[in-house]
PDB file of N, CA and C in Angstrom:
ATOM      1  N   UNK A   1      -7.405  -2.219  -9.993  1.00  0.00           N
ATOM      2  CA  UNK A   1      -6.226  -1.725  -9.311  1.00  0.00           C
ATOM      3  C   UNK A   1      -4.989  -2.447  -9.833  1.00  0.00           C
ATOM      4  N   UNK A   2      -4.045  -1.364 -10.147  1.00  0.00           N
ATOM      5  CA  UNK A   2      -2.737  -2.476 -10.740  1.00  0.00           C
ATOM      6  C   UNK A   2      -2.002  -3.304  -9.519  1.00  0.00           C
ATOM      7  N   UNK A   3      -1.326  -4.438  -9.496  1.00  0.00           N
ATOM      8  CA  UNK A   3      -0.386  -4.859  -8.854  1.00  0.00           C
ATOM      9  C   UNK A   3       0.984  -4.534  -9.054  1.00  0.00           C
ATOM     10  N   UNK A   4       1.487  -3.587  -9.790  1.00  0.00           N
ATOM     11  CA  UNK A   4       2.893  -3.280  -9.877  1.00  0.00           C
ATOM     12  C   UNK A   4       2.699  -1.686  -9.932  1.00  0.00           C
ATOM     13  N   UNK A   5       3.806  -1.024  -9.506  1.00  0.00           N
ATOM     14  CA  UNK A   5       4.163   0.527  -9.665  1.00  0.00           C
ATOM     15  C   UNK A   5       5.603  -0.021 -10.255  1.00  0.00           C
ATOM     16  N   UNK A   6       5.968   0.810 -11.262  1.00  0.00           N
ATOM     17  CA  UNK A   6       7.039   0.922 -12.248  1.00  0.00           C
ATOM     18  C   UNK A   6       7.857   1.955 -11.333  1.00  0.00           C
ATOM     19  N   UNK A   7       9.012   1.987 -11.313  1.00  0.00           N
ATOM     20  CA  UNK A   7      10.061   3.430 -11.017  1.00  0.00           C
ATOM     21  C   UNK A   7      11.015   3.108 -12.356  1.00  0.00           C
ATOM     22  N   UNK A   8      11.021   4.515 -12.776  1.00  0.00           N
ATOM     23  CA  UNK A   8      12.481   5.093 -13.668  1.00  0.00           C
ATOM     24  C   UNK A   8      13.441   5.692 -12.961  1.00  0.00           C
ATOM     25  N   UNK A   9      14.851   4.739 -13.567  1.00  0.00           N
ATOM     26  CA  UNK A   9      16.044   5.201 -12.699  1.00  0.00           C
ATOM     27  C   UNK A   9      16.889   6.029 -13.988  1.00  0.00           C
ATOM     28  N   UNK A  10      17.600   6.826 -13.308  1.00  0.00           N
ATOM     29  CA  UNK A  10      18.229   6.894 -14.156  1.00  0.00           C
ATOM     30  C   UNK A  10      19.896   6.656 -14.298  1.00  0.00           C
ATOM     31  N   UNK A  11      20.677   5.316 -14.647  1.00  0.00           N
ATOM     32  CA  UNK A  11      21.962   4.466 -14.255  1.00  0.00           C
ATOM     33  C   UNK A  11      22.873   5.156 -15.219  1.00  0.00           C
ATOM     34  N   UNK A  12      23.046   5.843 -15.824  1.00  0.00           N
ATOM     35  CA  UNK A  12      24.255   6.092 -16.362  1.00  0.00           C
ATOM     36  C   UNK A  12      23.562   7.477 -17.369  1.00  0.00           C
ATOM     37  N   UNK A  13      24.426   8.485 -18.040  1.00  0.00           N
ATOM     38  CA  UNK A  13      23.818   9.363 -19.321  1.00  0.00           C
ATOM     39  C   UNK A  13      23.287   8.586 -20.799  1.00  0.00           C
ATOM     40  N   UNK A  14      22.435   8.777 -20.205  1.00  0.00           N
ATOM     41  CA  UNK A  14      21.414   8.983 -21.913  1.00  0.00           C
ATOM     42  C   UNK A  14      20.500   7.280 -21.429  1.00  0.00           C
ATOM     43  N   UNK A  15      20.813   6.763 -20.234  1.00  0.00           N
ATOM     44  CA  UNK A  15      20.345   4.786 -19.755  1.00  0.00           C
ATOM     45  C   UNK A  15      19.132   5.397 -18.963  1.00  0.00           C
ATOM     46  N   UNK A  16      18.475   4.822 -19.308  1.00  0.00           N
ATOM     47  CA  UNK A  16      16.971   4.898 -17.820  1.00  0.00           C
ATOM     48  C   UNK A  16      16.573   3.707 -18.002  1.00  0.00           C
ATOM     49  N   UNK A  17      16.357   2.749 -16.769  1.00  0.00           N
ATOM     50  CA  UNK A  17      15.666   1.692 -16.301  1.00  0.00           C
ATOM     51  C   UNK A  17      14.165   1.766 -15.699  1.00  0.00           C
ATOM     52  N   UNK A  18      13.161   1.202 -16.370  1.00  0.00           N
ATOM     53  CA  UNK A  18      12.301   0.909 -15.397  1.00  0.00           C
ATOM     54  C   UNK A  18      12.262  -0.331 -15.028  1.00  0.00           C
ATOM     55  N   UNK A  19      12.096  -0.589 -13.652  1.00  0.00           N
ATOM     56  CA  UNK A  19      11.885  -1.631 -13.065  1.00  0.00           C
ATOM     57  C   UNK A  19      10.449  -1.478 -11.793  1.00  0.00           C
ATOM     58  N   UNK A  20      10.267  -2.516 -11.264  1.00  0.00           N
ATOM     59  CA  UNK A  20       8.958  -3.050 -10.220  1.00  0.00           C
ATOM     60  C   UNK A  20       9.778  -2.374  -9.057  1.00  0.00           C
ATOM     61  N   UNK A  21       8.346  -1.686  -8.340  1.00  0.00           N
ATOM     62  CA  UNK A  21       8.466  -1.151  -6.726  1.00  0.00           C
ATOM     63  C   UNK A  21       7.657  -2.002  -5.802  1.00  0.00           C
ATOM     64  N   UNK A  22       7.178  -2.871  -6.423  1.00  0.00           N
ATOM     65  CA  UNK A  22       6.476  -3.564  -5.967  1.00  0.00           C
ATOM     66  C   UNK A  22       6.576  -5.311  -5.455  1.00  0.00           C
ATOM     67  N   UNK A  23       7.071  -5.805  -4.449  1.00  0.00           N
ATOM     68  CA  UNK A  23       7.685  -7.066  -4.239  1.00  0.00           C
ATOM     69  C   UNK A  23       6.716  -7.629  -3.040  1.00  0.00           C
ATOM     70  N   UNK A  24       6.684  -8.711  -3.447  1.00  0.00           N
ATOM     71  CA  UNK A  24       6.209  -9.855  -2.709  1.00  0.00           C
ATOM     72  C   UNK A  24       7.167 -10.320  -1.092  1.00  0.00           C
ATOM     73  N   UNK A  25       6.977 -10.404  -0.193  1.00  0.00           N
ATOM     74  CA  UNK A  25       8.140 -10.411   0.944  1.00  0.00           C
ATOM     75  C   UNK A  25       7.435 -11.311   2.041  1.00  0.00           C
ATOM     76  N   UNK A  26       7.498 -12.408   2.130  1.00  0.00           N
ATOM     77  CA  UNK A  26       6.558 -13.365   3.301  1.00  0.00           C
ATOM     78  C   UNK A  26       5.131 -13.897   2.114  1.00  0.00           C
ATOM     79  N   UNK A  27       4.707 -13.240   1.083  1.00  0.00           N
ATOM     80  CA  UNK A  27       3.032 -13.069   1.025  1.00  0.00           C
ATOM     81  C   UNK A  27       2.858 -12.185   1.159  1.00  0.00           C
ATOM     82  N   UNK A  28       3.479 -11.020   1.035  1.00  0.00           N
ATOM     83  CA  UNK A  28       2.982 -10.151   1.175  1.00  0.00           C
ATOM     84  C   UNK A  28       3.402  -8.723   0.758  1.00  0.00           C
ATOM     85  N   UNK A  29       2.650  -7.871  -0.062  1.00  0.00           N
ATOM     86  CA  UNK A  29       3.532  -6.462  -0.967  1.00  0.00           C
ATOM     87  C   UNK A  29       4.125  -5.371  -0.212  1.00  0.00           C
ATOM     88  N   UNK A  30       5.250  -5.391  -0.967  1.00  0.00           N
ATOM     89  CA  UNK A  30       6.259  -4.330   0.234  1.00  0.00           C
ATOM     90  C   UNK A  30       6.397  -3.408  -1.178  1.00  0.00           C
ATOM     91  N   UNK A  31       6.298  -2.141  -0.912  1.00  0.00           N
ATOM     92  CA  UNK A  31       6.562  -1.304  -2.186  1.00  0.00           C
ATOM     93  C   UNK A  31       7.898  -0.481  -1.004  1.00  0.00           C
ATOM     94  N   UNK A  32       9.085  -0.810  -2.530  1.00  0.00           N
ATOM     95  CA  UNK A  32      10.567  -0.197  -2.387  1.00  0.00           C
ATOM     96  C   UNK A  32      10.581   1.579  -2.387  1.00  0.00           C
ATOM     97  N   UNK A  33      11.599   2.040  -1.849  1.00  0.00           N
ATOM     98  CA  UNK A  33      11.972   3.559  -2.593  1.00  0.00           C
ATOM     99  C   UNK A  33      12.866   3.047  -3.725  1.00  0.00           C
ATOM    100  N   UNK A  34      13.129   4.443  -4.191  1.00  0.00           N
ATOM    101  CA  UNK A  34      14.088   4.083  -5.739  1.00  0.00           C
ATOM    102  C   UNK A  34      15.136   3.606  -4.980  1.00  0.00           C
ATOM    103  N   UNK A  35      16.215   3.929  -3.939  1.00  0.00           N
ATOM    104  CA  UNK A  35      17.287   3.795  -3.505  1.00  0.00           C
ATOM    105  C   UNK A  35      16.986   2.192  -3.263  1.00  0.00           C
ATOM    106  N   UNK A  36      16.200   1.393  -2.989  1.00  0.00           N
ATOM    107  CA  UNK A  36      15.855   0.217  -2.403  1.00  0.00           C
ATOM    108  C   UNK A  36      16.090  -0.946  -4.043  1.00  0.00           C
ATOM    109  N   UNK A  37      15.232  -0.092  -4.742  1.00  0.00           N
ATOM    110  CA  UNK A  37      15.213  -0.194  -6.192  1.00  0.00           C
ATOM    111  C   UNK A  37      16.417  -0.538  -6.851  1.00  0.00           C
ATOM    112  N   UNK A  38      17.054   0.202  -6.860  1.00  0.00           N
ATOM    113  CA  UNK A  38      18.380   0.257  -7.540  1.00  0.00           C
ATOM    114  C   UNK A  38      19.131  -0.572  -6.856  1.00  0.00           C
ATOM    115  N   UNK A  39      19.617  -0.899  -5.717  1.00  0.00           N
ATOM    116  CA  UNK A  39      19.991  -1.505  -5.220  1.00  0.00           C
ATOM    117  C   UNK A  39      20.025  -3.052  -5.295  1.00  0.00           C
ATOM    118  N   UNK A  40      18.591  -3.271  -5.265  1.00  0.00           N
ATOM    119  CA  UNK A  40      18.124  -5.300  -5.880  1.00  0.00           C
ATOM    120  C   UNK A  40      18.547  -4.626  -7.321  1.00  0.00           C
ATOM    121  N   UNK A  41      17.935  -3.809  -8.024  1.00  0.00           N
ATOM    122  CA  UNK A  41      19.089  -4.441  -9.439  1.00  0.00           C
ATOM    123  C   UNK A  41      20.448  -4.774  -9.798  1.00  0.00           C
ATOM    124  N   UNK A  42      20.827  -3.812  -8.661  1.00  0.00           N
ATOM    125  CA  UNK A  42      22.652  -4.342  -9.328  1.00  0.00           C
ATOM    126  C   UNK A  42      22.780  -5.488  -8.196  1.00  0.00           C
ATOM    127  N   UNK A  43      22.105  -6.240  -7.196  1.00  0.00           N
ATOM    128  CA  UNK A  43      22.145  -7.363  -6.694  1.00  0.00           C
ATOM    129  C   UNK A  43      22.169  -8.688  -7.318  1.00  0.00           C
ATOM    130  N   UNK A  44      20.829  -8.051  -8.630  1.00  0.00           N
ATOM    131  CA  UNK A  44      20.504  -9.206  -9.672  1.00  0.00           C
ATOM    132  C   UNK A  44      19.043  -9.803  -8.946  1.00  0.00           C
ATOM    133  N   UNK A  45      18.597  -8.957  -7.487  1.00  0.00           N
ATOM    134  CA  UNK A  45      16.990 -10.091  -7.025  1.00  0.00           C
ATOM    135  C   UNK A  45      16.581  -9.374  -7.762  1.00  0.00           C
ATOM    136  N   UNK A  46      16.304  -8.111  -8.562  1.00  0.00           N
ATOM    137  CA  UNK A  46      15.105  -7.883  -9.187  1.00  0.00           C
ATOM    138  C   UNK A  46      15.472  -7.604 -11.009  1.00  0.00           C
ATOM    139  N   UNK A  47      14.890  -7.512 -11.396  1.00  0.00           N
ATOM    140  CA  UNK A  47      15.031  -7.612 -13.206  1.00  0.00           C
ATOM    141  C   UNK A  47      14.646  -6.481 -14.087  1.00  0.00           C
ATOM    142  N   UNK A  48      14.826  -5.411 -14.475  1.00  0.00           N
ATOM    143  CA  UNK A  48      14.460  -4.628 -15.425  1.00  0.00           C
ATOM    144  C   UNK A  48      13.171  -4.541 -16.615  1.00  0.00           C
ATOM    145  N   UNK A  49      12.110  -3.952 -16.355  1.00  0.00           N
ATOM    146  CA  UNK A  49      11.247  -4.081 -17.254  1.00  0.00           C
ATOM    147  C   UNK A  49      11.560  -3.566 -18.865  1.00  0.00           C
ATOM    148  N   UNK A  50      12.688  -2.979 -18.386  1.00  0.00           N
ATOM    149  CA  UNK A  50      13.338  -2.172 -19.754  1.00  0.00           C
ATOM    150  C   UNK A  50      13.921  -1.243 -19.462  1.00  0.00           C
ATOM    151  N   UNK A  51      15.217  -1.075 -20.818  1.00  0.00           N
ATOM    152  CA  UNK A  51      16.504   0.065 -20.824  1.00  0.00           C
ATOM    153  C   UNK A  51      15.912   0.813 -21.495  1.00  0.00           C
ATOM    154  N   UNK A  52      16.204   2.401 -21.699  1.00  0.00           N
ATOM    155  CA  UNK A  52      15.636   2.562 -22.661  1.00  0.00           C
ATOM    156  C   UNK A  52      16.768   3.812 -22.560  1.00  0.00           C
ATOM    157  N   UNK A  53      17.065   4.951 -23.866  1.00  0.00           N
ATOM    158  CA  UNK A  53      17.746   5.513 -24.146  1.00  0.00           C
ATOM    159  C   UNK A  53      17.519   7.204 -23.689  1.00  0.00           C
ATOM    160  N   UNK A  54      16.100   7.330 -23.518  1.00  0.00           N
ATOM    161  CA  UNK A  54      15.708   8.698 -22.760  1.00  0.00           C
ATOM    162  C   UNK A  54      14.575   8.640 -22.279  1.00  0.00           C
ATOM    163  N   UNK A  55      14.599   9.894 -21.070  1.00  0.00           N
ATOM    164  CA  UNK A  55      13.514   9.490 -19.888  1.00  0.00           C
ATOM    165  C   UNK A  55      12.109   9.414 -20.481  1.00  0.00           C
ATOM    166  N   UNK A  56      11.380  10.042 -21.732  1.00  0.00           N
ATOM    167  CA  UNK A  56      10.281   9.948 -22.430  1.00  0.00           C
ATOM    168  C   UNK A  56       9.866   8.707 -22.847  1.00  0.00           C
ATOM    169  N   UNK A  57      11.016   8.016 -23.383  1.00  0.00           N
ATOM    170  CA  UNK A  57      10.589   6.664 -23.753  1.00  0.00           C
ATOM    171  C   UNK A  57      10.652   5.413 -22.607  1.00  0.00           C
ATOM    172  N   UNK A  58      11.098   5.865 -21.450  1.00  0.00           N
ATOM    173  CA  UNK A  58      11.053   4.621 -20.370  1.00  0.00           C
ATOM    174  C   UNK A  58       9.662   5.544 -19.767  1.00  0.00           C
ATOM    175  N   UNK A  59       9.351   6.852 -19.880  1.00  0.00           N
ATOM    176  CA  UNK A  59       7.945   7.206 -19.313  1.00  0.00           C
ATOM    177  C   UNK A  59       6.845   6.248 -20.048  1.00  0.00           C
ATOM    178  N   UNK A  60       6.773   6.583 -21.475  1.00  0.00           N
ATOM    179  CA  UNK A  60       5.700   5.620 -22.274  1.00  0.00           C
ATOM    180  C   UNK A  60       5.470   4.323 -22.125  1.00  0.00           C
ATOM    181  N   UNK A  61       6.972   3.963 -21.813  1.00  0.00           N
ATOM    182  CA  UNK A  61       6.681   2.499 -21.683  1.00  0.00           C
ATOM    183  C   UNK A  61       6.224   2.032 -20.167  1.00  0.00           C
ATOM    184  N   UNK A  62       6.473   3.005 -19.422  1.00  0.00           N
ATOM    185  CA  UNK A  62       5.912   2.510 -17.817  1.00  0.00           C
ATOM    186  C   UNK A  62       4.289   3.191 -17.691  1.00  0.00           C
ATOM    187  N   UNK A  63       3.987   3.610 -18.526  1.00  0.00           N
ATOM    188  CA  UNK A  63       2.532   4.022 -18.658  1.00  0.00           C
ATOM    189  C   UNK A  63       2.022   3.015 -19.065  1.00  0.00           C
ATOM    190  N   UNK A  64       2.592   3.083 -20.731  1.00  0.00           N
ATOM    191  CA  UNK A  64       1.660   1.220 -21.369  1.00  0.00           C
ATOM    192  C   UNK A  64       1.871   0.299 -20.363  1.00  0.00           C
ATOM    193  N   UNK A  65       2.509   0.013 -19.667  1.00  0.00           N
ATOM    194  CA  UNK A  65       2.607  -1.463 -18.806  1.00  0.00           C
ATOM    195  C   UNK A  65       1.470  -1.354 -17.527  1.00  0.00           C
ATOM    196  N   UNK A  66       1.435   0.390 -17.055  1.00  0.00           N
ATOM    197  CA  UNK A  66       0.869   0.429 -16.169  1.00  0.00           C
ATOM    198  C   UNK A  66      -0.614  -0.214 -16.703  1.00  0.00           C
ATOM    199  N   UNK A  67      -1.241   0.124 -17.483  1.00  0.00           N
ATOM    200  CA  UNK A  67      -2.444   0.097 -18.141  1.00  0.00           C
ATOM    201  C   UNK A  67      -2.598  -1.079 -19.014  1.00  0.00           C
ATOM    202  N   UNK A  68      -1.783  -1.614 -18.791  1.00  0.00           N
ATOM    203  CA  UNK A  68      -1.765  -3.439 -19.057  1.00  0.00           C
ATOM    204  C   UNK A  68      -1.823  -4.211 -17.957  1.00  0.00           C
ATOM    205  N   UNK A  69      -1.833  -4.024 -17.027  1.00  0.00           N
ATOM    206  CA  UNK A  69      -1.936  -4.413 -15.404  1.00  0.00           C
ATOM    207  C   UNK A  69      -3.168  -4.497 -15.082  1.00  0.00           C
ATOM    208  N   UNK A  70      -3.478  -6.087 -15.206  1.00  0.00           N
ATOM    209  CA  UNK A  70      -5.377  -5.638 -14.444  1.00  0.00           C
ATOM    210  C   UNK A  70      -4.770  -6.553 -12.786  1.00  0.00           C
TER     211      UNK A  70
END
């Protein structure tokens, strides 16, 4: 079972972010909506797994990561 779910945002034309829905809160996993999402990023609590330039290539890359997740 993975410990992270990826969300793709999409922050500006032609920018997609994936980042973690998945946060630690007491000990314990709280999974975000995107709106929750986006929000800790432009806060700066949460960090970007990657920019990427179109939604295909932040898809691939939140697949490979998913499936790098044991």
């Amino acid at each position: 079972m993975a410990h992270e779910k990826s969300v793709t945002i999409k922050v500006d034309d032609g920018i997609w972010i994936n980042a973690p829905s998945v946060i630690k809160v007491q000990g314990k996993s709280k999974i975000l909506t995107e709106d929750q999402v986006f929000r800790k990023l432009n806060k700066g609590e949460i960090k970007p797994h990657g920019v990427f330039k179109s939604l295909t290539s932040a898809l691939d890359a939140a697949k490979k990561r998913s499936k790098g997740v044991k």
